[in-house]
Each structure stands twice: as structure tokens, then as C-alpha cells.
PDB file of N, CA and C in Angstrom:
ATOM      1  N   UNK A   1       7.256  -9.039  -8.060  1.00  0.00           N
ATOM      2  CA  UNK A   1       6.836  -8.105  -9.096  1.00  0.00           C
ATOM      3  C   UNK A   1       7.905  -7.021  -9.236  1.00  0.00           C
ATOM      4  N   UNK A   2       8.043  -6.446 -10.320  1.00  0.00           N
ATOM      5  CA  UNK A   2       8.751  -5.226 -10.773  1.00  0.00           C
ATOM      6  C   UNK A   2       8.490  -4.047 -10.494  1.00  0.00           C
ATOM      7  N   UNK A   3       7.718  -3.376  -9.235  1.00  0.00           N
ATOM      8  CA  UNK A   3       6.790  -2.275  -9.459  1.00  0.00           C
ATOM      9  C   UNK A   3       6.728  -1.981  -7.904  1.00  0.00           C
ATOM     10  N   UNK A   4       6.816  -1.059  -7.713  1.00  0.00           N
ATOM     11  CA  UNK A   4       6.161  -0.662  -6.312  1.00  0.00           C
ATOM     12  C   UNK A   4       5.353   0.705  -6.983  1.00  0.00           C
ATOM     13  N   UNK A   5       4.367   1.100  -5.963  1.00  0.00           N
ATOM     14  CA  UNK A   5       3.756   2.248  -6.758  1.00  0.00           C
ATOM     15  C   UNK A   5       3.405   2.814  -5.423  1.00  0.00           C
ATOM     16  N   UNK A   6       4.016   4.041  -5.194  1.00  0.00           N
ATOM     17  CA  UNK A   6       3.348   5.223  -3.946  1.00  0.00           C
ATOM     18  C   UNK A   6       3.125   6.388  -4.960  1.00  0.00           C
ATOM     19  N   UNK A   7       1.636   6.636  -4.143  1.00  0.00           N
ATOM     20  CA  UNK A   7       0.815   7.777  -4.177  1.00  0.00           C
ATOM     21  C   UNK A   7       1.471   8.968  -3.172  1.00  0.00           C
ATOM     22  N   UNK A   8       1.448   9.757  -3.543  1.00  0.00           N
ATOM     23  CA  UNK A   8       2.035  11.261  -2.392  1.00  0.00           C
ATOM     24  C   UNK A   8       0.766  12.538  -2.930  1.00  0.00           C
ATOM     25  N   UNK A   9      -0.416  12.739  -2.921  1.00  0.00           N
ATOM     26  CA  UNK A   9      -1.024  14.105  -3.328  1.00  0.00           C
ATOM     27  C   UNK A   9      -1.312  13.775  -4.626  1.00  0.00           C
ATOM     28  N   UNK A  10      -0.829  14.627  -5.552  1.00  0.00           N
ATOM     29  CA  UNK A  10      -1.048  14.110  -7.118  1.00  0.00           C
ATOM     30  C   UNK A  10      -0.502  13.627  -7.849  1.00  0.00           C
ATOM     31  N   UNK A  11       0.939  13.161  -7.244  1.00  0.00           N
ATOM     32  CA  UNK A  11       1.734  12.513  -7.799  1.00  0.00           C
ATOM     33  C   UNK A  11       1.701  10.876  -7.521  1.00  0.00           C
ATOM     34  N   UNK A  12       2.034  10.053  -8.458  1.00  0.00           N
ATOM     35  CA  UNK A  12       2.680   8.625  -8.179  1.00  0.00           C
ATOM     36  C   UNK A  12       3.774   8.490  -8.838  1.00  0.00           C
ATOM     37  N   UNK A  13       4.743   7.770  -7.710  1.00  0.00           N
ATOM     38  CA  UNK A  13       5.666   6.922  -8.341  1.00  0.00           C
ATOM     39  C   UNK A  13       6.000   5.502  -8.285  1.00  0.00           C
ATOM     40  N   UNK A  14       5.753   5.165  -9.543  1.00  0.00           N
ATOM     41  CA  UNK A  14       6.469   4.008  -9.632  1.00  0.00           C
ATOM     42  C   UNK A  14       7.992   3.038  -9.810  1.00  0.00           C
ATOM     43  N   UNK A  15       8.232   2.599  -8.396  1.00  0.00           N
ATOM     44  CA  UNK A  15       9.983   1.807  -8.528  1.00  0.00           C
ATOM     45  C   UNK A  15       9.687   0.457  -9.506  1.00  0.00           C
ATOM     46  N   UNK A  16      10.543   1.223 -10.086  1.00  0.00           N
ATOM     47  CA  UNK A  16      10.725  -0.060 -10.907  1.00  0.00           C
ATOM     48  C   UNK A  16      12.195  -0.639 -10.890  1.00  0.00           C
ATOM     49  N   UNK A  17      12.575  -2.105 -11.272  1.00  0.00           N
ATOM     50  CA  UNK A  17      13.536  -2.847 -10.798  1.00  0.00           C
ATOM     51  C   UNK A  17      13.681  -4.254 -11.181  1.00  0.00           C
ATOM     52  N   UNK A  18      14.896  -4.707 -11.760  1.00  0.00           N
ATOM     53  CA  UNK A  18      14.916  -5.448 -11.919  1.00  0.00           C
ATOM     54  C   UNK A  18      14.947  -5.363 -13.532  1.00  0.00           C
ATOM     55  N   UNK A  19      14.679  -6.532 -14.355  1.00  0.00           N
ATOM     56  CA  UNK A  19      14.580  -6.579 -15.437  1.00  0.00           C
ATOM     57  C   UNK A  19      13.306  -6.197 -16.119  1.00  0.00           C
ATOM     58  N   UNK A  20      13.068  -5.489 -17.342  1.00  0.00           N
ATOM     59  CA  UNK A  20      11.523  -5.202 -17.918  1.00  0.00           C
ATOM     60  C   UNK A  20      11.403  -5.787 -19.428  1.00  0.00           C
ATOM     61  N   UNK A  21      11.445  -6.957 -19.291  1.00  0.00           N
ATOM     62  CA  UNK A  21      11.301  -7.473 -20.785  1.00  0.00           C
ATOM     63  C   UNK A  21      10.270  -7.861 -20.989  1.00  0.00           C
ATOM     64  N   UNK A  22       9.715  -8.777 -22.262  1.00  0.00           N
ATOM     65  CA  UNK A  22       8.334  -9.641 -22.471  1.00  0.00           C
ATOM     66  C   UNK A  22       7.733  -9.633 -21.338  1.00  0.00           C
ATOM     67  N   UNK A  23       8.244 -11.127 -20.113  1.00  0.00           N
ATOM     68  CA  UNK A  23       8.315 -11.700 -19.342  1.00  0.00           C
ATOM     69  C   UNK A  23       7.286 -10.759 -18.176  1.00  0.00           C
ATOM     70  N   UNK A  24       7.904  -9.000 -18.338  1.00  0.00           N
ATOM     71  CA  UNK A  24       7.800  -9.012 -16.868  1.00  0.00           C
ATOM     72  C   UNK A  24       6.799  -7.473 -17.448  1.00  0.00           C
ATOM     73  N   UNK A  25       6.834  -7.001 -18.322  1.00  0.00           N
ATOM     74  CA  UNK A  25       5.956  -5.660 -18.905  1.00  0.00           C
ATOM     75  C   UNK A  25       4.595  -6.183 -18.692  1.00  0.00           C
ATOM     76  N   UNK A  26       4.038  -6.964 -19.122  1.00  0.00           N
ATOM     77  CA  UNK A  26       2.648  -6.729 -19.203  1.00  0.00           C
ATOM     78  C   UNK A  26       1.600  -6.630 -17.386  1.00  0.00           C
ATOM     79  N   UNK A  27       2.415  -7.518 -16.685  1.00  0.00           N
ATOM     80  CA  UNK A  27       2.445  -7.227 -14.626  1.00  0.00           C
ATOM     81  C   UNK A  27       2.661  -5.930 -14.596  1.00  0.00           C
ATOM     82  N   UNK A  28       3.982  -5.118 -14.723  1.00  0.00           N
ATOM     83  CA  UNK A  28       4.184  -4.030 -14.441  1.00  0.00           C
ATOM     84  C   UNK A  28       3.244  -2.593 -14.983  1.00  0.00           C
ATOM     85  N   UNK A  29       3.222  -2.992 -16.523  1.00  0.00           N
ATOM     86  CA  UNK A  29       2.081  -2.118 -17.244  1.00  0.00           C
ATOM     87  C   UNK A  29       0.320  -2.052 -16.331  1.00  0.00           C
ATOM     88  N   UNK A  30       0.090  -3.620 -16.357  1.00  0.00           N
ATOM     89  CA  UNK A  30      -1.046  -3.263 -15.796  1.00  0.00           C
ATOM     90  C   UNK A  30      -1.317  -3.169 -14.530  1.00  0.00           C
ATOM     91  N   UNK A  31      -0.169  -3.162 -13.291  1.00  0.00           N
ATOM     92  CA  UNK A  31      -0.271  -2.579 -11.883  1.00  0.00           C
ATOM     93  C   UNK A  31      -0.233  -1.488 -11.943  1.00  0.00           C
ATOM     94  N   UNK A  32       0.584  -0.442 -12.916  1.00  0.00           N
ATOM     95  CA  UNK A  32       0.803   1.188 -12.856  1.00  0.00           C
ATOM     96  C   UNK A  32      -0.917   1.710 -13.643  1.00  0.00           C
ATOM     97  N   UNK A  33      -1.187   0.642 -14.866  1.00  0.00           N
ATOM     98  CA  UNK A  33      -2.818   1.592 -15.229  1.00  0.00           C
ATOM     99  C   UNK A  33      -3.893   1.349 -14.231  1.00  0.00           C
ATOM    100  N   UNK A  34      -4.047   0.458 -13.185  1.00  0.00           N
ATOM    101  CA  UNK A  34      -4.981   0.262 -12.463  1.00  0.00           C
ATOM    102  C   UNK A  34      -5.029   1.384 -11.473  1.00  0.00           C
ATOM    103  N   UNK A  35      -3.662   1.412 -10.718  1.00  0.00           N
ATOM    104  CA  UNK A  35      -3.667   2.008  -9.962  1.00  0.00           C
ATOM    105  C   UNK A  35      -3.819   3.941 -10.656  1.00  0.00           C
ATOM    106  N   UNK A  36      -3.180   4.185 -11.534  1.00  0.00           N
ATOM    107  CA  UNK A  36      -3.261   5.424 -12.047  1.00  0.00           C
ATOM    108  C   UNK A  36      -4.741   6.062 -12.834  1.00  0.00           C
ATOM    109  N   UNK A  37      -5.741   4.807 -12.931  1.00  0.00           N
ATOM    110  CA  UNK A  37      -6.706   4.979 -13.081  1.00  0.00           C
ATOM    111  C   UNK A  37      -7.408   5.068 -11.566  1.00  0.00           C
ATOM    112  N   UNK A  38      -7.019   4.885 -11.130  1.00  0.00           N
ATOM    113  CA  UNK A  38      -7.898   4.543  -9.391  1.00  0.00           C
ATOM    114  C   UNK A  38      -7.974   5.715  -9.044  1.00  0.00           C
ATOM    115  N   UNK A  39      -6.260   6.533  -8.781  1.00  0.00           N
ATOM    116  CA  UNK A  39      -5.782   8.027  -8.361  1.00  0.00           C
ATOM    117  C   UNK A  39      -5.602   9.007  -8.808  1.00  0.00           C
ATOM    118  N   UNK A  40      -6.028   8.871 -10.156  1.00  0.00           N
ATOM    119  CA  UNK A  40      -5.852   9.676 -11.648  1.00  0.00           C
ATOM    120  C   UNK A  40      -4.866  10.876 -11.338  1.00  0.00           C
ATOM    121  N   UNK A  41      -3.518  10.771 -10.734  1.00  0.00           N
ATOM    122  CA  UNK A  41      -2.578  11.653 -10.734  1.00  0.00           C
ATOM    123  C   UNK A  41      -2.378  13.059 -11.589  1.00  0.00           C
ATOM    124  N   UNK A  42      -1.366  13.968 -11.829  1.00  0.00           N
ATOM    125  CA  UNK A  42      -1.109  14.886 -12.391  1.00  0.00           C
ATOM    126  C   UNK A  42       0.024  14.328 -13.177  1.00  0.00           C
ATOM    127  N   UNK A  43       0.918  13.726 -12.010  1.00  0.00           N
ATOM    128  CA  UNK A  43       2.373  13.511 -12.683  1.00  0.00           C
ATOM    129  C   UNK A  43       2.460  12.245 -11.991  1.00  0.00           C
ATOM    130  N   UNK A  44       3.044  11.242 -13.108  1.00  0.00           N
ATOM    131  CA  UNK A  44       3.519  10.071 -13.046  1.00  0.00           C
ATOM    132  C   UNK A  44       4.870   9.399 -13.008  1.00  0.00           C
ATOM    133  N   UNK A  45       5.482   9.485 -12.167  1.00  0.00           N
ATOM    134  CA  UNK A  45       7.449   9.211 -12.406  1.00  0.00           C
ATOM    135  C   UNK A  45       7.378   7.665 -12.278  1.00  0.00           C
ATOM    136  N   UNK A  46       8.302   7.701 -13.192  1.00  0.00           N
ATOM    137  CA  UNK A  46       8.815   6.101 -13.862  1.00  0.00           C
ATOM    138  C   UNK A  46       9.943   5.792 -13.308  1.00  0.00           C
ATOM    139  N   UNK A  47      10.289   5.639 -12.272  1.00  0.00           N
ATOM    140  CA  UNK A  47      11.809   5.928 -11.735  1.00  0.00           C
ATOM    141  C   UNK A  47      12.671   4.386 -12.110  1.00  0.00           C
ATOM    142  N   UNK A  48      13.591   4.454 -12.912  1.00  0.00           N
ATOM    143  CA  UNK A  48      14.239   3.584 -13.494  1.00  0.00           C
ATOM    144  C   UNK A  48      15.325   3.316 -12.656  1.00  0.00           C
ATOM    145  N   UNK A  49      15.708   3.265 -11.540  1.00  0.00           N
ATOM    146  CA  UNK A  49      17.207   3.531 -10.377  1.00  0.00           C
ATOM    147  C   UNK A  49      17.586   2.198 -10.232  1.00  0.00           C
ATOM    148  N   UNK A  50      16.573   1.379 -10.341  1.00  0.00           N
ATOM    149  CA  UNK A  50      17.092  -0.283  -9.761  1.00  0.00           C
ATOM    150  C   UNK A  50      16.645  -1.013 -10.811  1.00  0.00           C
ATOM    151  N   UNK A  51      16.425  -0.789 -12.009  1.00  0.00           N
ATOM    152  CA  UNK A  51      16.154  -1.649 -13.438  1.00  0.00           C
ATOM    153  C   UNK A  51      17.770  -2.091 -13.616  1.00  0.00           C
ATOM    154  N   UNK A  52      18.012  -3.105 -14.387  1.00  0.00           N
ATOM    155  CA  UNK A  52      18.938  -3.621 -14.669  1.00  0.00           C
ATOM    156  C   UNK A  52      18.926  -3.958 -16.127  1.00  0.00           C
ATOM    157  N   UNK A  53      17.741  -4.087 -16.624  1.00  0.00           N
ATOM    158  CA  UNK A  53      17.796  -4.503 -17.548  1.00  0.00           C
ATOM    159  C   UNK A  53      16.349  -4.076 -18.933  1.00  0.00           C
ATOM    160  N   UNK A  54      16.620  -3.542 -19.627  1.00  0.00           N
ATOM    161  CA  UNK A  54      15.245  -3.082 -20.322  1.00  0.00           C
ATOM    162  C   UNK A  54      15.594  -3.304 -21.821  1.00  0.00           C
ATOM    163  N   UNK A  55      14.558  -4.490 -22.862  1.00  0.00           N
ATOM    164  CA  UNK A  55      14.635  -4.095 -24.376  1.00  0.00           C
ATOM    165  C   UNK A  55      13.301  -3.499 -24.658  1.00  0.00           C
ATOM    166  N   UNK A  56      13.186  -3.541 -25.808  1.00  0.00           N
ATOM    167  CA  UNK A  56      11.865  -2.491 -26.575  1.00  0.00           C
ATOM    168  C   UNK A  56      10.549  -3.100 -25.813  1.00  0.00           C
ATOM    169  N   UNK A  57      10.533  -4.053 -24.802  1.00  0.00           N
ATOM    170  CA  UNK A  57       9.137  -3.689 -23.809  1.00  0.00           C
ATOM    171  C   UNK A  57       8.918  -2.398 -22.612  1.00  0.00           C
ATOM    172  N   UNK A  58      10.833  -2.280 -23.057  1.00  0.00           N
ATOM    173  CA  UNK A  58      10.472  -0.856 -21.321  1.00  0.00           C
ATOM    174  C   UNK A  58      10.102   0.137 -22.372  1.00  0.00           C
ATOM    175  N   UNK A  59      10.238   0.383 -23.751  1.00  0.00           N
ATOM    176  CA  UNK A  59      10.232   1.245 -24.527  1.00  0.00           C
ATOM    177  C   UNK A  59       8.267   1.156 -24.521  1.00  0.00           C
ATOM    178  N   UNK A  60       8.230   0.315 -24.674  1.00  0.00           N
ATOM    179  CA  UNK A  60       6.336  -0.007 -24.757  1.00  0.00           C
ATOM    180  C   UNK A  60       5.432   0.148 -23.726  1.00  0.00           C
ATOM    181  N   UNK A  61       6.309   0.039 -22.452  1.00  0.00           N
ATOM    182  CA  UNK A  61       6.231   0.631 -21.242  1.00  0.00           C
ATOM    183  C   UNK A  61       5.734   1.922 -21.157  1.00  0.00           C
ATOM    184  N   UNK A  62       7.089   2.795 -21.571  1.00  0.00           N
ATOM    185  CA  UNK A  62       6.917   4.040 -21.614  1.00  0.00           C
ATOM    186  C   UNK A  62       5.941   4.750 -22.539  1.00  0.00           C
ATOM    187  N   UNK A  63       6.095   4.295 -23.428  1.00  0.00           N
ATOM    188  CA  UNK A  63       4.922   4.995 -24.411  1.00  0.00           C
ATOM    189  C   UNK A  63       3.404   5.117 -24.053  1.00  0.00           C
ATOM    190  N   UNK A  64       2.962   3.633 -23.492  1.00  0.00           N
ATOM    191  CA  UNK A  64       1.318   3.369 -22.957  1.00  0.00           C
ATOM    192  C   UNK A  64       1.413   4.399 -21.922  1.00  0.00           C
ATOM    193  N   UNK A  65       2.256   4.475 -21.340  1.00  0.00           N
ATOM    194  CA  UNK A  65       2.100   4.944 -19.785  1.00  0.00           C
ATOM    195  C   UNK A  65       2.055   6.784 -20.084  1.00  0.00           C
ATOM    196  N   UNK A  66       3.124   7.363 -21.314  1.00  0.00           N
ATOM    197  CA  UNK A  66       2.818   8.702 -21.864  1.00  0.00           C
ATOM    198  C   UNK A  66       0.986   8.817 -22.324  1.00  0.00           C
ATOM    199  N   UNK A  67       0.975   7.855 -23.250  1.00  0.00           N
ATOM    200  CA  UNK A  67      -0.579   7.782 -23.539  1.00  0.00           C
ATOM    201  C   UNK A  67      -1.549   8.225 -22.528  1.00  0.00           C
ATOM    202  N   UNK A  68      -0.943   6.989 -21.613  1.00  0.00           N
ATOM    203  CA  UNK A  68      -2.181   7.375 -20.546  1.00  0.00           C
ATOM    204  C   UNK A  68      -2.527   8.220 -19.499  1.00  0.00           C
ATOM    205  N   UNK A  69      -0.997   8.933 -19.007  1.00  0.00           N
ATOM    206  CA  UNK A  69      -1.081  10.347 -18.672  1.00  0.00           C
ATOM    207  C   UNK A  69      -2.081  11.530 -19.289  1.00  0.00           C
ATOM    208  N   UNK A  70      -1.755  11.465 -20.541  1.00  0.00           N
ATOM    209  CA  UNK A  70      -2.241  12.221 -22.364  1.00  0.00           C
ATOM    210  C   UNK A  70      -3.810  12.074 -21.950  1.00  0.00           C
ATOM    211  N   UNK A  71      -4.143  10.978 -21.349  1.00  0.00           N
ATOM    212  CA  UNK A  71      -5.744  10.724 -21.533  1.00  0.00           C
ATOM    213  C   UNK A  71      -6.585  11.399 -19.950  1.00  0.00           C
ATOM    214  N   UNK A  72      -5.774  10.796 -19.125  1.00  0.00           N
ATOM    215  CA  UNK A  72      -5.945  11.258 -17.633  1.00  0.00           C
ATOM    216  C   UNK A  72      -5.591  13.010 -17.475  1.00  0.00           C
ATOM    217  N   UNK A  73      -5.180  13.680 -18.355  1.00  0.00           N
ATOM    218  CA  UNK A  73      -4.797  15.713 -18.521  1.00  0.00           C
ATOM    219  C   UNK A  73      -3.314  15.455 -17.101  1.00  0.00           C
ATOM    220  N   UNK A  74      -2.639  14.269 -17.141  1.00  0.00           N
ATOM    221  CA  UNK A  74      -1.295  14.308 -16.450  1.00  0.00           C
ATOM    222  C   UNK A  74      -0.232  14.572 -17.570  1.00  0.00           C
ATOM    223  N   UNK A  75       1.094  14.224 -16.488  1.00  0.00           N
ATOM    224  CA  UNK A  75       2.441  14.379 -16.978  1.00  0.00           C
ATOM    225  C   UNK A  75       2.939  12.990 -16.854  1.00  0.00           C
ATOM    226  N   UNK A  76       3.859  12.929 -17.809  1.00  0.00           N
ATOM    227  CA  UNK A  76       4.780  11.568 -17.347  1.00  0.00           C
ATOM    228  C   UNK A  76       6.467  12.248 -16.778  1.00  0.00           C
ATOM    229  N   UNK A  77       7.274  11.639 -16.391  1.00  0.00           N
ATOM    230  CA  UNK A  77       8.260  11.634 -16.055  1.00  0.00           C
ATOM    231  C   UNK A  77       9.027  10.337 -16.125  1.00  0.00           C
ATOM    232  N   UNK A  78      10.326  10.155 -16.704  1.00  0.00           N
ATOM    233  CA  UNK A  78      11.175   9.018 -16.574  1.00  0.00           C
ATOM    234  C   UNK A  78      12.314   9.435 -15.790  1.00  0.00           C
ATOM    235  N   UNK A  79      12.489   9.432 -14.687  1.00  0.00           N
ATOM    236  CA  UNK A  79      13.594   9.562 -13.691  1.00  0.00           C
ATOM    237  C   UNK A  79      14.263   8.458 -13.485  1.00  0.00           C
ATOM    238  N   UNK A  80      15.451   8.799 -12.892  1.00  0.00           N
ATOM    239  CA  UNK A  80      16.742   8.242 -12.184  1.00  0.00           C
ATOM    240  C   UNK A  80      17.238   7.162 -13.279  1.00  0.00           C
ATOM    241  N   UNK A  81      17.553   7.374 -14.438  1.00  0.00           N
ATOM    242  CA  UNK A  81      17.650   6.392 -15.376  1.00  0.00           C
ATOM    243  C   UNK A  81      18.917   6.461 -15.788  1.00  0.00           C
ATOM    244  N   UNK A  82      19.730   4.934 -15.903  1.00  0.00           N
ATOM    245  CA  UNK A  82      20.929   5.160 -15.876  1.00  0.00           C
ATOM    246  C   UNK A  82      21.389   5.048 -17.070  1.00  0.00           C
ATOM    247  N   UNK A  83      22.470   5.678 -17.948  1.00  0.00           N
ATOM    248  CA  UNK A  83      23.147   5.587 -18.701  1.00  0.00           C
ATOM    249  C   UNK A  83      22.474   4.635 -19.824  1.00  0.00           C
ATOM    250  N   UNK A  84      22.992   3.498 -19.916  1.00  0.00           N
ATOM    251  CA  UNK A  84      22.656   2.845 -20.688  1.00  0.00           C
ATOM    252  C   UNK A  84      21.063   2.522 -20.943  1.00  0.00           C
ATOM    253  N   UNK A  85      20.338   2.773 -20.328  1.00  0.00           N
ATOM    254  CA  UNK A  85      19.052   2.658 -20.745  1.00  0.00           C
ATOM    255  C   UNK A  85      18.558   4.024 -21.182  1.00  0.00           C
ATOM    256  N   UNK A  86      18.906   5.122 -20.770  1.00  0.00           N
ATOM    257  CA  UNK A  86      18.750   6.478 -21.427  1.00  0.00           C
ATOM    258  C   UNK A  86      19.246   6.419 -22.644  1.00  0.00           C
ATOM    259  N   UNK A  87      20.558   5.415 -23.216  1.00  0.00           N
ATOM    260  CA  UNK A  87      21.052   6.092 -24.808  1.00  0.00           C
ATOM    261  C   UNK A  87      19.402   4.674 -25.403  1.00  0.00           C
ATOM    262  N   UNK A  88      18.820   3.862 -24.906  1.00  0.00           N
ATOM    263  CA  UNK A  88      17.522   3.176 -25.248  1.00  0.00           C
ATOM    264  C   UNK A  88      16.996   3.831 -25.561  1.00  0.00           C
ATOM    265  N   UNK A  89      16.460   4.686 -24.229  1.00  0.00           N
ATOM    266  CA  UNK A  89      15.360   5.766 -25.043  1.00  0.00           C
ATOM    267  C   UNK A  89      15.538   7.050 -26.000  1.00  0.00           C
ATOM    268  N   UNK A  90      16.728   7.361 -26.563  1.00  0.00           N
ATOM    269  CA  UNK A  90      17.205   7.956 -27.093  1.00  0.00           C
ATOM    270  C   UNK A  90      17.046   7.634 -28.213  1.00  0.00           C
ATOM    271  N   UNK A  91      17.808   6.398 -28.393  1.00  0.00           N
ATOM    272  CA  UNK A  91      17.788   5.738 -30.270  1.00  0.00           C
ATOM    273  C   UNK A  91      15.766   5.331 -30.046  1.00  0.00           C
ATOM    274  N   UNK A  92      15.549   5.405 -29.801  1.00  0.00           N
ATOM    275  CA  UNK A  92      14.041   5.070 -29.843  1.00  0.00           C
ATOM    276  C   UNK A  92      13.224   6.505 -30.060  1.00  0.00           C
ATOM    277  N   UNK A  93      13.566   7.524 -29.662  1.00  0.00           N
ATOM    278  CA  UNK A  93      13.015   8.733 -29.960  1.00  0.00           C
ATOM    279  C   UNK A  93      11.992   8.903 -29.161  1.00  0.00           C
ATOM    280  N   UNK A  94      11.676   8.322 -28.099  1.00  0.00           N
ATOM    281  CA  UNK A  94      11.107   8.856 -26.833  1.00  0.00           C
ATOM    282  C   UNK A  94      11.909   9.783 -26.200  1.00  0.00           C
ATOM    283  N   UNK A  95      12.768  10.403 -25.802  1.00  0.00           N
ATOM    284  CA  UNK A  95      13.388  11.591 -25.257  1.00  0.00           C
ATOM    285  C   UNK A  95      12.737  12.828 -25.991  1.00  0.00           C
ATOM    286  N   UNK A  96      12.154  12.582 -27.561  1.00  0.00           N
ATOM    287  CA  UNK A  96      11.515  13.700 -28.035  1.00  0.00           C
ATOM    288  C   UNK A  96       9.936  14.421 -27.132  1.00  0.00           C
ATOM    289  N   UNK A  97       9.715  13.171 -26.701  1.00  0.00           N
ATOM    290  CA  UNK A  97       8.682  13.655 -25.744  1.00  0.00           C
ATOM    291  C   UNK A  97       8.662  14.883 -24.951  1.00  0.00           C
ATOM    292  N   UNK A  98       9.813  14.662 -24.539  1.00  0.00           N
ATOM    293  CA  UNK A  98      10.255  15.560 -23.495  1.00  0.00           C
ATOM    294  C   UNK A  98      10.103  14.703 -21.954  1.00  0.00           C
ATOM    295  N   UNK A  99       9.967  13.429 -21.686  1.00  0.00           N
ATOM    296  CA  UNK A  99       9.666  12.988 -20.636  1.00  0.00           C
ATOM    297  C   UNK A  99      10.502  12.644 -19.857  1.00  0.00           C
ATOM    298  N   UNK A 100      11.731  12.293 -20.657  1.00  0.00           N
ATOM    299  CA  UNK A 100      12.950  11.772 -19.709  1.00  0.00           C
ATOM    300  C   UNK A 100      14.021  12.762 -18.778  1.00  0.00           C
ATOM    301  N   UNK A 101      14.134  12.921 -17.750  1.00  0.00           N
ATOM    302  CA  UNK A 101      14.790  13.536 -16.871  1.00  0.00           C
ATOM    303  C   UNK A 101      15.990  14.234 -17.427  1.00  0.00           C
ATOM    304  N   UNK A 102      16.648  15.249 -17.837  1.00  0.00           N
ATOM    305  CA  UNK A 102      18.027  15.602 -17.913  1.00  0.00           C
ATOM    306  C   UNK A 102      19.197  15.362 -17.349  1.00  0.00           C
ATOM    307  N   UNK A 103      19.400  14.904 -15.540  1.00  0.00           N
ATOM    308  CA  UNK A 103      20.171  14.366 -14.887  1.00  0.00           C
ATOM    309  C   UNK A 103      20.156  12.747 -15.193  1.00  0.00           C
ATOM    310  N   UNK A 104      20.964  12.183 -16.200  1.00  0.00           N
ATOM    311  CA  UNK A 104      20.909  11.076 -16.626  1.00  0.00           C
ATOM    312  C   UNK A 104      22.612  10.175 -15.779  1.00  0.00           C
ATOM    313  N   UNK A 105      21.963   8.983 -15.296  1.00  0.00           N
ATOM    314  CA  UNK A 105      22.787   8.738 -13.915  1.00  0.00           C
ATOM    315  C   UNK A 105      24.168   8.246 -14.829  1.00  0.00           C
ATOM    316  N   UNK A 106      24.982   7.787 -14.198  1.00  0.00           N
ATOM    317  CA  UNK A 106      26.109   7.559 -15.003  1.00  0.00           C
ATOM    318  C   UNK A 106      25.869   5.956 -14.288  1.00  0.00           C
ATOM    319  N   UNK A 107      26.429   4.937 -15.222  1.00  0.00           N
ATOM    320  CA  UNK A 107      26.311   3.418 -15.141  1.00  0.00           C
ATOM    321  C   UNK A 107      27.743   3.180 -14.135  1.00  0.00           C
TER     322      UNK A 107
END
């Protein structure tokens, strides 16, 4: 699977890794809402450090997962995200959120 998910207090994070396309979003989507419904967090980090690979499903990713923060009175966070998948969420206009990290890693 694509996903590890630790709980710490009110936070979770989820590692994510590997590739997030068709194939592998809808596993990853619904291990992070089960569990974030279970622990109903504050803040949710998306930590992107070992993804390799993301098209408009990590983008669909991110959005459900803002949603469902939005619904749960949390935060989202997209951390450790490297270069090229940050100018993704960029031309996509998720950075308007405000969710994506400012220290954007270099590829």
C-alpha cells in the first residue's frame, strides 16, 4: 500500500510513497478517511517525501482529504513535497487553499 498513517495527539500523518495514480488513490484515499474518521484529528499532513509519482488523482487526493478536514473543524497540510509535484499543485490551484507547505523540496 501507499500510505502509512501515525496518529501523535491531534495530529495524523500520512507517508505517502510511491506512485498515486488511478491504480493506487482510491486504497490510499480510503485508508486516510477511515482512519481520520476513527481519530477525528485537528491537523492532517499529507507528507509527499517518498511519492515519485502523482497525476490529477494525487490532485483528487488532496482535495477530498481538504473536504474532509472542512467537515471534521481540522486542518490539512501538504508537506515535504518535492518540486515537481508542487509546480502540480500549483497549475491546479490547490496552493490557493493555503495547504501546501512553503519549504518546497528541491527534486
Amino acid at each position: 500500500m501507499g500510505v502509512e498513517l501515525l496518529v501523535e495527539g491531534s495530529q495524523m500523518t500520512a507517508l505517502l510513497s510511491g506512485d498515486i495514480d488511478h491504480h493506487t488513490a482510491k486504497e490510499i484515499r480510503e485508508s486516510i478517511d477511515a482512519k481520520a474518521e476513527e481519530c477525528k484529528p485537528h491537523l492532517l499532513n499529507l507528507d509527499f517525501q517518498q511519492v515519485d509519482f502523482m497525476d490529477s488523482s494525487g490532485i483528487g487526493l488532496i482535495m477530498g482529504r481538504y473536504k474532509l478536514m472542512q467537515t471534521l473543524g481540522g486542518t490539512l497540510r501538504v508537506i515535504h513535497v518535492p518540486q515537481y509535484i508542487a509546480r502540480v499543485i500549483r497549475l491546479s490551484g490547490l496552493d490557493k487553499l493555503g495547504v501546501l507547505e512553503k519549504d518546497v523540496k528541491k527534486a
